[in-house]
Protein backbone atom coordinates (compact mmCIF):
# COMPACT_ATOMS: atom_id res chain seq x y z
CA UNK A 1 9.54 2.21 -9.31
CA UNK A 2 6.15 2.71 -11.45
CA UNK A 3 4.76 -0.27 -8.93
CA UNK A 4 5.62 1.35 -6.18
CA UNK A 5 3.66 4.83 -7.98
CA UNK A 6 0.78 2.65 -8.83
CA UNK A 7 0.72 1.56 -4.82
CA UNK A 8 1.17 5.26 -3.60
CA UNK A 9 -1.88 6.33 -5.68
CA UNK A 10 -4.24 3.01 -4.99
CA UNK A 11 -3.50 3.64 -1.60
CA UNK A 12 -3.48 7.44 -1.22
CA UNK A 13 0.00 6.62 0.59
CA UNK A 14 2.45 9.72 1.21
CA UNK A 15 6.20 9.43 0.39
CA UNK A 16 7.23 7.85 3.38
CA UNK A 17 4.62 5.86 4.02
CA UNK A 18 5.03 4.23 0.55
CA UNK A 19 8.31 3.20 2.39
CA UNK A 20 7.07 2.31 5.40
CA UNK A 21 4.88 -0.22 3.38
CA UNK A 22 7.56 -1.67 1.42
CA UNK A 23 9.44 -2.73 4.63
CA UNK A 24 6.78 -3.94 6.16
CA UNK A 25 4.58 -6.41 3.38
CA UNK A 26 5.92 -8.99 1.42
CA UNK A 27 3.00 -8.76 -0.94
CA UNK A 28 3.02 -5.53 -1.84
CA UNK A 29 6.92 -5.59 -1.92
CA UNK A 30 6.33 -9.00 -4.66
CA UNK A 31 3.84 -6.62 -6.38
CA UNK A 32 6.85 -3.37 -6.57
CA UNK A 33 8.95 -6.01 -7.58
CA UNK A 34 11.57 -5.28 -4.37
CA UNK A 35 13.76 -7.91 -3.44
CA UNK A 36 15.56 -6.81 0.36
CA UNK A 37 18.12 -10.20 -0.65
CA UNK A 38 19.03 -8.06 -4.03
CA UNK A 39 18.53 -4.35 -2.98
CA UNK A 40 16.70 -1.99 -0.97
CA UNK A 41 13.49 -0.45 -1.17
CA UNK A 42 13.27 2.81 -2.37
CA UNK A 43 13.16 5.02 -0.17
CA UNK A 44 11.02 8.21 0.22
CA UNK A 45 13.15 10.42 -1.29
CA UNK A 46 13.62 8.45 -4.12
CA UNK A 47 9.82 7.70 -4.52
CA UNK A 48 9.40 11.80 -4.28
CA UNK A 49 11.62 12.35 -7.07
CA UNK A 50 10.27 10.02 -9.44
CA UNK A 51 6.69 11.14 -8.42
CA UNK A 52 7.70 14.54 -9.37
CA UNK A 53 9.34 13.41 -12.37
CA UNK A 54 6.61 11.51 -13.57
CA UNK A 55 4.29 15.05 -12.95
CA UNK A 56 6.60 17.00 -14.39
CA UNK A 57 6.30 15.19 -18.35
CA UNK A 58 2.12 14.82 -17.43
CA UNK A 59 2.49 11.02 -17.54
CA UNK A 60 1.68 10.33 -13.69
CA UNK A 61 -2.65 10.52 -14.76
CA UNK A 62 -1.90 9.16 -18.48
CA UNK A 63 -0.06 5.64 -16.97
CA UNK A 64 -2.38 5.20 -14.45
CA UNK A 65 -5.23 5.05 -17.00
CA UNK A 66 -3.77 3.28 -18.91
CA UNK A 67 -3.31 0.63 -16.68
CA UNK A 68 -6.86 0.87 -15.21
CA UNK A 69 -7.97 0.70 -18.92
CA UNK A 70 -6.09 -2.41 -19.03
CA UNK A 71 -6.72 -4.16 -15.79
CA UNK A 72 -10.71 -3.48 -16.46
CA UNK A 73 -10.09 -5.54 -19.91
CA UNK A 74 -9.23 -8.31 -17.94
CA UNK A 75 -11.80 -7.92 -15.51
CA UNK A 76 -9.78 -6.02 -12.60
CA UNK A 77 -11.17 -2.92 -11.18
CA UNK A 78 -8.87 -0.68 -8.90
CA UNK A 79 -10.08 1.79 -6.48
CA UNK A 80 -8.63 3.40 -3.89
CA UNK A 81 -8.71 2.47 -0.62
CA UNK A 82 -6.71 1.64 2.86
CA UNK A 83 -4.30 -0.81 4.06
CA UNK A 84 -5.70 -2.32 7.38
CA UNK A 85 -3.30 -4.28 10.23
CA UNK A 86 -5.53 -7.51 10.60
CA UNK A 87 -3.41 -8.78 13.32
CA UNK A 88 -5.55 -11.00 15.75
CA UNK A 89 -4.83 -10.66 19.71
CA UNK A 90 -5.49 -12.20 22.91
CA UNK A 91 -7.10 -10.34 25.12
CA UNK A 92 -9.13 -11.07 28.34
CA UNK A 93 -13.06 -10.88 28.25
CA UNK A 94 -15.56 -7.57 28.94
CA UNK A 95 -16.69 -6.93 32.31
CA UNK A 96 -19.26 -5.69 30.45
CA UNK A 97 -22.18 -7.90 31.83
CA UNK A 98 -25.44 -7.97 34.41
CA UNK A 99 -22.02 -9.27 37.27
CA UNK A 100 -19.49 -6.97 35.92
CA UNK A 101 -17.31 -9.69 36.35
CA UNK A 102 -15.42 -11.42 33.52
CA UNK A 103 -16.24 -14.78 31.81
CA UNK A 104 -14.48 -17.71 32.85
């Protein structure tokens, strides 16, 4: 579960799209350490409770230093940032030339 916290925070990811994340990418499923063939994910109830229970004894900002102190001894800098869909498409050609035709 304190994978899956360190994911919600790198990502700026609510509850249930921690969830949604999980189901959806192997890697950052290998990274929680969530195995669908031995259990479920958590899901976003689950992640909201340890969240808040991890708030509620401070240690949510004091374990993610720590592991950004560590990380950055090895090299490893973490910032937030998005998760992107890179899937590639087909789709026709513009008409968006002098014929307004499209390419062959």
């Amino acid at each position: 579960m304190l994978r899956t916290y360190f994911v919600q925070q790198w990502f700026n990811l609510s509850d249930s799209g921690v969830e949604e994340l999980l189901y959806e990418s192997p890697m950052v499923r290998r990274f929680a350490g969530v195995d669908p063939g031995i259990a479920c994910a958590p899901d976003e109830t689950t992640i909201l409770r340890f969240r808040h229970l991890l708030e509620r004894h401070d240690l949510d900002g004091l374990m993610l230093d720590a592991v950004s102190v560590h990380l950055e001894a090895k090299g490893i800098k973490i910032q937030t940032g998005t998760v992107v869909d890179a899937t590639i498409l087909h789709a026709p050609s513009s008409t968006k030339n002098s014929t307004g035709e499209r390419d062959p």
